[in-house]
C-alpha atoms as a PDB file:
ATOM      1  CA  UNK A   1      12.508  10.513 -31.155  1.00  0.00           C
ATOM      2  CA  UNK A   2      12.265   9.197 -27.553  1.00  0.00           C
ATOM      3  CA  UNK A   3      12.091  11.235 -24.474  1.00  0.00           C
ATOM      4  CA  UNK A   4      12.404  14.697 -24.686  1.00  0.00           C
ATOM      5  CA  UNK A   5      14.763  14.515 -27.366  1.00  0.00           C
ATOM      6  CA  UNK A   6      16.340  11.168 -26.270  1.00  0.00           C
ATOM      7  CA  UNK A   7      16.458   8.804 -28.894  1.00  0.00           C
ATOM      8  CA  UNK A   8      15.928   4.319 -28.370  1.00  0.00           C
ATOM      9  CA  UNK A   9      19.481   4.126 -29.219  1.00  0.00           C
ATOM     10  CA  UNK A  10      20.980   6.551 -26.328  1.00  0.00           C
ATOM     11  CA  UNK A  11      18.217   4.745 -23.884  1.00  0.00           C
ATOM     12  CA  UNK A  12      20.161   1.342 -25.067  1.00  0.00           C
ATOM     13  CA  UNK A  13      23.690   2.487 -24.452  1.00  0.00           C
ATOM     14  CA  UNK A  14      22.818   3.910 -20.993  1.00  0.00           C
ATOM     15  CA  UNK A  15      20.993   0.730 -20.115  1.00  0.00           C
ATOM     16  CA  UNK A  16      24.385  -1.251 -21.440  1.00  0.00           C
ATOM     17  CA  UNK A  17      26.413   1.254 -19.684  1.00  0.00           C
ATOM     18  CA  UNK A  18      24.615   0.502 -15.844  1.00  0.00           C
ATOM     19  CA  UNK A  19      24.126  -3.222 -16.827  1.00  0.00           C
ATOM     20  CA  UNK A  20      28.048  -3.330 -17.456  1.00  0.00           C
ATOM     21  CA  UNK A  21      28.803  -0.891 -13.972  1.00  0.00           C
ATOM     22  CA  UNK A  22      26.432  -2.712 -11.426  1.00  0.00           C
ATOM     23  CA  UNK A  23      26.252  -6.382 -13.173  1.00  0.00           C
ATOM     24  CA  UNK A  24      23.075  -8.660 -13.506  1.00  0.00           C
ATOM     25  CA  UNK A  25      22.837 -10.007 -10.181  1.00  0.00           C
ATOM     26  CA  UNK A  26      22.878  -6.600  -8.717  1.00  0.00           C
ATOM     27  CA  UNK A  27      20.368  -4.906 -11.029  1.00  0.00           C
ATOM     28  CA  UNK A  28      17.705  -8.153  -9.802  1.00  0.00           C
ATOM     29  CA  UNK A  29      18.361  -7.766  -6.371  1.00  0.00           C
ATOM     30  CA  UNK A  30      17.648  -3.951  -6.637  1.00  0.00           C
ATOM     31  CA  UNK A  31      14.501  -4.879  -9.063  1.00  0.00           C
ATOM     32  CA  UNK A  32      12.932  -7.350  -6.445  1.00  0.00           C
ATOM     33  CA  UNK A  33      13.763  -4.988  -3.858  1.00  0.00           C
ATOM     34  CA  UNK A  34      11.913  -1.795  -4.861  1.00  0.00           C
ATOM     35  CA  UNK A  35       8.780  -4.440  -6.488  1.00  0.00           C
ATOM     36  CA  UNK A  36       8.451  -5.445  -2.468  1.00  0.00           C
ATOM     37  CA  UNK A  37       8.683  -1.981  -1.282  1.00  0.00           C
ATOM     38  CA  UNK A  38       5.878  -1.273  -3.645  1.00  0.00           C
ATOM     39  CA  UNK A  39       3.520  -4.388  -2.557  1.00  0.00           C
ATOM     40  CA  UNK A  40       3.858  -2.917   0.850  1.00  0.00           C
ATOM     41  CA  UNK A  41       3.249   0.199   0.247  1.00  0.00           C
ATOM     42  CA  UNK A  42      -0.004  -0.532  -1.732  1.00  0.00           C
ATOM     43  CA  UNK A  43      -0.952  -3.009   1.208  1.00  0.00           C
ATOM     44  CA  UNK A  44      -0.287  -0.054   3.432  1.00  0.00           C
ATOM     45  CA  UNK A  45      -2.705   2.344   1.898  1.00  0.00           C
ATOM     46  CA  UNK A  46      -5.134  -0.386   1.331  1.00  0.00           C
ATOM     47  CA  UNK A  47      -5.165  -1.571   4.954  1.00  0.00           C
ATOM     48  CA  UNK A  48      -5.882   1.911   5.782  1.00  0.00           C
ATOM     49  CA  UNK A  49      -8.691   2.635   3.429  1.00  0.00           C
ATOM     50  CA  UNK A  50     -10.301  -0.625   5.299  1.00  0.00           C
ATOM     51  CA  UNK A  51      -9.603   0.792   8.392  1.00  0.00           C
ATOM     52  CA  UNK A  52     -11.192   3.981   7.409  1.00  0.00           C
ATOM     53  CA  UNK A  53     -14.239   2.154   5.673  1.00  0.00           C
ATOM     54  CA  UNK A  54     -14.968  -0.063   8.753  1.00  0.00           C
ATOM     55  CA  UNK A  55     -14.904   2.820  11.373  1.00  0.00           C
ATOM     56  CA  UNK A  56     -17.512   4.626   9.018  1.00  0.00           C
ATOM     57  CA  UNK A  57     -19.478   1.903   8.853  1.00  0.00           C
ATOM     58  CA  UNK A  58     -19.379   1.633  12.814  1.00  0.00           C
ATOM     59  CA  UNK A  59     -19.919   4.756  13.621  1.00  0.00           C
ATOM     60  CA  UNK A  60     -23.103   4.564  11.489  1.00  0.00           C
ATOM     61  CA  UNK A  61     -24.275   0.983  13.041  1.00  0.00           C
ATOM     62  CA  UNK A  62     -24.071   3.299  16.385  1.00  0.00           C
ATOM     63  CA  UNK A  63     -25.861   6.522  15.302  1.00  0.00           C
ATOM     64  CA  UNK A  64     -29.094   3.864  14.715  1.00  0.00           C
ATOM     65  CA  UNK A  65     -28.894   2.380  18.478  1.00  0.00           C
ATOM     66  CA  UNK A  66     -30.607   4.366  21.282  1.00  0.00           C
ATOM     67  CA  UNK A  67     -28.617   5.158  24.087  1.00  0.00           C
ATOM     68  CA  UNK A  68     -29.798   2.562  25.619  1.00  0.00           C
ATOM     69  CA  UNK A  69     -29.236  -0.061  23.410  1.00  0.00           C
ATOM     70  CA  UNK A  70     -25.430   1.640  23.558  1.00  0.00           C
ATOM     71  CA  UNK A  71     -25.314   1.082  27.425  1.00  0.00           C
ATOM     72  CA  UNK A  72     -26.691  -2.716  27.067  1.00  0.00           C
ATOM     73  CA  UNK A  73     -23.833  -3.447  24.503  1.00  0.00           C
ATOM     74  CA  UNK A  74     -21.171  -1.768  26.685  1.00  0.00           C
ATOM     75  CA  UNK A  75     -22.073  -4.001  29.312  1.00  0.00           C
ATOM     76  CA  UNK A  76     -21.818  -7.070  27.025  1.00  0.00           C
ATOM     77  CA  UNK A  77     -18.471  -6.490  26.313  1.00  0.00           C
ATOM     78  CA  UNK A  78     -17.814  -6.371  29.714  1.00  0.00           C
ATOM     79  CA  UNK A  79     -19.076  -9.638  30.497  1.00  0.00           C
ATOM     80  CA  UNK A  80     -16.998 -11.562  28.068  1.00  0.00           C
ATOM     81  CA  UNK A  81     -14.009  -9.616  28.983  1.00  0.00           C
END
């Protein structure tokens, strides 16, 4: 037994079936194609988990400063702009 009733040899003749319908070359292109849309994806959420991670992280480096300290870093980055 295979899938939910489907047996290795019906999972063969509907692979044969699409192999013979949308040929190799086809089949690859589509295989690369979705493998690409699933690297980006994946880069995608883990871009954003960065994103999320450094902005924690920042927001914690500034809860320690006094306000002071805030206002003398403010006008740092106002100098080297």
């Amino acid at each position: 037994m295979g899938f939910g009733g489907i047996s290795i040899w019906q999972l063969l003749i509907v692979a044969l079936i699409i192999v013979l319908l949308f040929g190799t070359k086809k089949l690859r292109g589509l295989g690369g194609d979705l493998g690409s849309a699933v690297k980006g994806f994946k880069k995608a959420v883990t871009d954003e988990e960065n994103k999320a991670d450094e902005q924690k992280k920042i927001e914690k480096d500034d809860a320690s400063f006094t306000s002071a300290e805030k206002a003398e870093v403010k006008d740092d980055k106002k100098a080297e702009k």
